[in-house]
N, C-alpha and C. Protein backbone atom coordinates (compact mmCIF):
# COMPACT_ATOMS: atom_id res chain seq x y z
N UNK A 1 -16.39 10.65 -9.08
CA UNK A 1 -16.32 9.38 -8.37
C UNK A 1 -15.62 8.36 -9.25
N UNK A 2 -14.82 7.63 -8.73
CA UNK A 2 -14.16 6.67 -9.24
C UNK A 2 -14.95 5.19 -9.57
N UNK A 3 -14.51 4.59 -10.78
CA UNK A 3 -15.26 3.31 -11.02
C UNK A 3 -14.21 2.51 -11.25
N UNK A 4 -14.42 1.68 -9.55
CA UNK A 4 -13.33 0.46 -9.44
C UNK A 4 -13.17 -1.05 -10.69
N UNK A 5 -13.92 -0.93 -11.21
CA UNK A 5 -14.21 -2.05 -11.97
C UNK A 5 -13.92 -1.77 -13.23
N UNK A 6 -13.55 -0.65 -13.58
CA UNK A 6 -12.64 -0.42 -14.77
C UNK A 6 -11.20 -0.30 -14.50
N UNK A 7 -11.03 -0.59 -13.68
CA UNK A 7 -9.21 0.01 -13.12
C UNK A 7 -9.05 -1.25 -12.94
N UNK A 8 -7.45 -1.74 -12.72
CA UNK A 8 -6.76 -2.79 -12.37
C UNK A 8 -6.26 -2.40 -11.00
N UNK A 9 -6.56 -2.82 -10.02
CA UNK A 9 -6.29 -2.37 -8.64
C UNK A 9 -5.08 -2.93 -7.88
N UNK A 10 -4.33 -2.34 -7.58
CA UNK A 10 -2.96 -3.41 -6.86
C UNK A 10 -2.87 -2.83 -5.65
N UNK A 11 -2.49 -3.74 -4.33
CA UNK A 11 -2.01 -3.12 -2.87
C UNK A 11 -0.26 -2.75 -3.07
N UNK A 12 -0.11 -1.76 -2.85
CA UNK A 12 1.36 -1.83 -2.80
C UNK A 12 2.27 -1.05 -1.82
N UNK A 13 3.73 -0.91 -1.71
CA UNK A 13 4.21 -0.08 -1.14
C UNK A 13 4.76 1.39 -1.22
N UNK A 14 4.71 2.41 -1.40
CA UNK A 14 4.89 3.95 -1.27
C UNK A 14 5.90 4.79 -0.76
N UNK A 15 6.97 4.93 -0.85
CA UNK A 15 8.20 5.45 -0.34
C UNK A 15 7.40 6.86 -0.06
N UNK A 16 8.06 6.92 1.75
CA UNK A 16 7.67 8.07 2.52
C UNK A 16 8.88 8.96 2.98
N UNK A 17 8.93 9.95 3.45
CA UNK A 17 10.09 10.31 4.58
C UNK A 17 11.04 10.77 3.55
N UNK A 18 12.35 10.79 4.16
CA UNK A 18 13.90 11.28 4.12
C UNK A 18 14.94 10.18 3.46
N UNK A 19 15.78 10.94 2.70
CA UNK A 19 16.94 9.67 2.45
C UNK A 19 17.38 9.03 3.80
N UNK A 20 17.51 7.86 3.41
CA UNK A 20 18.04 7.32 4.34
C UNK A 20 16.89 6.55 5.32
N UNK A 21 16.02 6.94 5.66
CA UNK A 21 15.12 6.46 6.29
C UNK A 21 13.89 5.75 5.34
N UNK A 22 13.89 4.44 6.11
CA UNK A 22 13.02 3.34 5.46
C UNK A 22 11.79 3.63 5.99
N UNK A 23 10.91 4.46 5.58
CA UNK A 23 9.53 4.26 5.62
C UNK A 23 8.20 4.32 4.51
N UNK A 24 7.39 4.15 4.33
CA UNK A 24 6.54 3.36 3.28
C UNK A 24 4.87 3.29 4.28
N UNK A 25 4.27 3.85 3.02
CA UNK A 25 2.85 3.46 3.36
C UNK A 25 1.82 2.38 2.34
N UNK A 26 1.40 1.89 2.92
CA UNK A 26 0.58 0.47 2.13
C UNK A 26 -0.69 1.18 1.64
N UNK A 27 -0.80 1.55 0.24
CA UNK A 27 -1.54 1.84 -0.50
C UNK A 27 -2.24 0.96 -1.50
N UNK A 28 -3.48 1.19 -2.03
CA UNK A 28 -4.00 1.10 -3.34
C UNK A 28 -3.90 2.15 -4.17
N UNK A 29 -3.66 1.33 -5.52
CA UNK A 29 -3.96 2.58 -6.31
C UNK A 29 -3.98 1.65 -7.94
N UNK A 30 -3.92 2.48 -9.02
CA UNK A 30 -4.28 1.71 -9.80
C UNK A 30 -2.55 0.94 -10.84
N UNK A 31 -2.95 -0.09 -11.49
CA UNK A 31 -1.99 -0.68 -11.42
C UNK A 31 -0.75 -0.18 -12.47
N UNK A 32 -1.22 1.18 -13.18
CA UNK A 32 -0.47 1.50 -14.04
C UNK A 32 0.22 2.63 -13.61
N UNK A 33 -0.11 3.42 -12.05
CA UNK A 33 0.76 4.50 -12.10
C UNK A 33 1.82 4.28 -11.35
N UNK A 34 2.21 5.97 -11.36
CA UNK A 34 3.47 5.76 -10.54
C UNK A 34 3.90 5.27 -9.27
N UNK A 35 4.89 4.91 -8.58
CA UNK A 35 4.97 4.56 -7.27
C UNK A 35 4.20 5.35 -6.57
N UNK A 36 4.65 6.62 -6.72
CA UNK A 36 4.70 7.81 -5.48
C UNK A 36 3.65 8.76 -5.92
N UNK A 37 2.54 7.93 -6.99
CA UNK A 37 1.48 8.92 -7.52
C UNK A 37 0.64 8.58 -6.25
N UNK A 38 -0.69 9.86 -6.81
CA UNK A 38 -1.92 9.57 -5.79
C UNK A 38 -2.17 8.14 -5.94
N UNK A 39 -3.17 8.11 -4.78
CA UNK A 39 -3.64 6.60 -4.18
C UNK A 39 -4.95 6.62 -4.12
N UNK A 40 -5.64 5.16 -4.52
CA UNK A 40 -7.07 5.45 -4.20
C UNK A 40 -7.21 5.40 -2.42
N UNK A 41 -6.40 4.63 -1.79
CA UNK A 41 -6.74 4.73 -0.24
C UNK A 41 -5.40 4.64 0.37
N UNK A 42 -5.18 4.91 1.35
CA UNK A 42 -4.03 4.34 2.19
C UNK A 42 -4.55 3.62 3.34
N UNK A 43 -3.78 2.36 3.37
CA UNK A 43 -4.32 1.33 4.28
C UNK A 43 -3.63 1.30 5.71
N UNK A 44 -2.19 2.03 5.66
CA UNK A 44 -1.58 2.08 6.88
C UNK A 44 0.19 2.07 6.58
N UNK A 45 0.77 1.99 7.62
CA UNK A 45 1.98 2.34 7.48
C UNK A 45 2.98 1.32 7.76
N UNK A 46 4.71 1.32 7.34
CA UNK A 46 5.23 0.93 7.72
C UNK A 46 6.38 1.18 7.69
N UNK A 47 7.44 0.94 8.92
CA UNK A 47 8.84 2.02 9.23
C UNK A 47 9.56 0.84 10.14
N UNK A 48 11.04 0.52 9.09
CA UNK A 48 11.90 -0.44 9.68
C UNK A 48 12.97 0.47 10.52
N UNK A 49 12.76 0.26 11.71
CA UNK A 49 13.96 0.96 12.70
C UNK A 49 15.05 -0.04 13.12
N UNK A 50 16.12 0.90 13.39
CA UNK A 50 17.45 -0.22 13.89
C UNK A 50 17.24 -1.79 14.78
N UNK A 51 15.93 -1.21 15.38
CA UNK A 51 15.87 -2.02 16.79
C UNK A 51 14.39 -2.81 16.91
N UNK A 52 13.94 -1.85 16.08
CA UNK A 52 12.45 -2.57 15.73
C UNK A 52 11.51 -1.83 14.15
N UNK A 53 10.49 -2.67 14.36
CA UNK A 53 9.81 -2.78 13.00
C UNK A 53 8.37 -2.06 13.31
N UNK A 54 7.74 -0.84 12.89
CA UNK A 54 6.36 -0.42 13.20
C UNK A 54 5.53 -0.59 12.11
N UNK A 55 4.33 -1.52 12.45
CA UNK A 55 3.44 -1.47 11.60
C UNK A 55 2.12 -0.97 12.25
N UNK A 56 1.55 -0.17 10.99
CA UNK A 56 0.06 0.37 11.31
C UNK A 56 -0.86 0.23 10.17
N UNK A 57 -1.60 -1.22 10.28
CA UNK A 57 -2.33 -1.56 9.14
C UNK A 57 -4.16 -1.73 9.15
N UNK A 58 -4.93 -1.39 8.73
CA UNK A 58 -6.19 -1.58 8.52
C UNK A 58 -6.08 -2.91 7.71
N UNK A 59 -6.37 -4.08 8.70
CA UNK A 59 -6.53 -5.04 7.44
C UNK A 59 -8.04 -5.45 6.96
N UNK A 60 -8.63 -4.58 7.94
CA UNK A 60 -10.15 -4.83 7.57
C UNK A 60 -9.99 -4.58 6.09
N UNK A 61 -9.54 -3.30 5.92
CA UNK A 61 -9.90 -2.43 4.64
C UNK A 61 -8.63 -3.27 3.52
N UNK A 62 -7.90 -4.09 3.93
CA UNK A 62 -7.00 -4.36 3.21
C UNK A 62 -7.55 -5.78 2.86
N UNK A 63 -8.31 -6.33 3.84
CA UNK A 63 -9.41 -7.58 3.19
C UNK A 63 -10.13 -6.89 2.03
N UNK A 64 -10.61 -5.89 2.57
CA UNK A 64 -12.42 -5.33 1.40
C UNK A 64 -11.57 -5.29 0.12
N UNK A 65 -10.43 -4.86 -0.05
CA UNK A 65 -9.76 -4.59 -0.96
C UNK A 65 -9.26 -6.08 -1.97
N UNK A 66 -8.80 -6.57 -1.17
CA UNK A 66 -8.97 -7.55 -2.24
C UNK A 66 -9.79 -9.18 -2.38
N UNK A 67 -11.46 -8.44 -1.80
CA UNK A 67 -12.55 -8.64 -1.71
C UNK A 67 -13.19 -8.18 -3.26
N UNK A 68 -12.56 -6.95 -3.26
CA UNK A 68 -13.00 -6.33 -4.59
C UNK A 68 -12.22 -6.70 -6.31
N UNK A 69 -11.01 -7.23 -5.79
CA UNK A 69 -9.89 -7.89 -6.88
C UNK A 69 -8.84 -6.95 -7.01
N UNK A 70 -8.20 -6.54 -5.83
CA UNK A 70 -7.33 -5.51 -5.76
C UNK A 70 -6.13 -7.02 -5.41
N UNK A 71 -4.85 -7.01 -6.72
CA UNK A 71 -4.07 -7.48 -6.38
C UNK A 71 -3.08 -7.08 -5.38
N UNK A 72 -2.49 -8.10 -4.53
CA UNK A 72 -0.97 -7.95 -3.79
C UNK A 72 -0.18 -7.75 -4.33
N UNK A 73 0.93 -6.75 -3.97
CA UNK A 73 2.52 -6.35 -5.25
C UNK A 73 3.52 -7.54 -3.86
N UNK A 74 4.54 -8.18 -4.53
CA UNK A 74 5.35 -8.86 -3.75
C UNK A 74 6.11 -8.41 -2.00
N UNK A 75 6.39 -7.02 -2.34
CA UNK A 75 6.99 -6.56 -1.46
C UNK A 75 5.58 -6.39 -0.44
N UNK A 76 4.49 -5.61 -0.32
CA UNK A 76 3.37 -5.82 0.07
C UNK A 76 3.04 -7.34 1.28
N UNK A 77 2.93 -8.05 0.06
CA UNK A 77 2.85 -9.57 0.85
C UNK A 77 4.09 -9.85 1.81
N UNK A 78 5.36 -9.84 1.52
CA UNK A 78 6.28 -10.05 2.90
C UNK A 78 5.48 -9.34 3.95
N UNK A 79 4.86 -7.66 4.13
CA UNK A 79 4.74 -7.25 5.16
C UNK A 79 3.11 -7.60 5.60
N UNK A 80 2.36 -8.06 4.75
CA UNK A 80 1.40 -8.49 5.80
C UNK A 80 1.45 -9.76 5.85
């Protein structure tokens, strides 16, 4: 089991999919790894199309999160 209170927690974004295609999932994880390492949660998704923009976000869980002192990464904050 993980102990949140020793970690530095950040919300951030996650490169998903195919070249060329912009999609990304809104994760936590801790603030020192990699982009595209494991995550402590995934909060939901997001995919910029020609014509439109899909978002699929838990912001309940994206409140609790930084309820707990899980910072926002910049790119993050534009999308919520």
């Amino acid at each position: 089991m993980l102990k949140f209170a020793d970690m530095a927690l950040v919300i951030r974004l996650a490169k998903t999919g195919r070249n060329g295609e912009r999609k990304y999932h809104l994760v936590v994880r801790e603030q020192r790894s990699r982009r595209d390492g494991r995550p402590v949660e995934i909060l939901g998704s997001y995919e910029k199309r020609v014509k439109e923009v899909i978002k699929n976000i838990k912001t309940d869980r994206v409140e609790y999160w930084i309820s707990k002192g899980a910072q926002v990464s910049v790119g993050a904050k534009k999308i919520l």
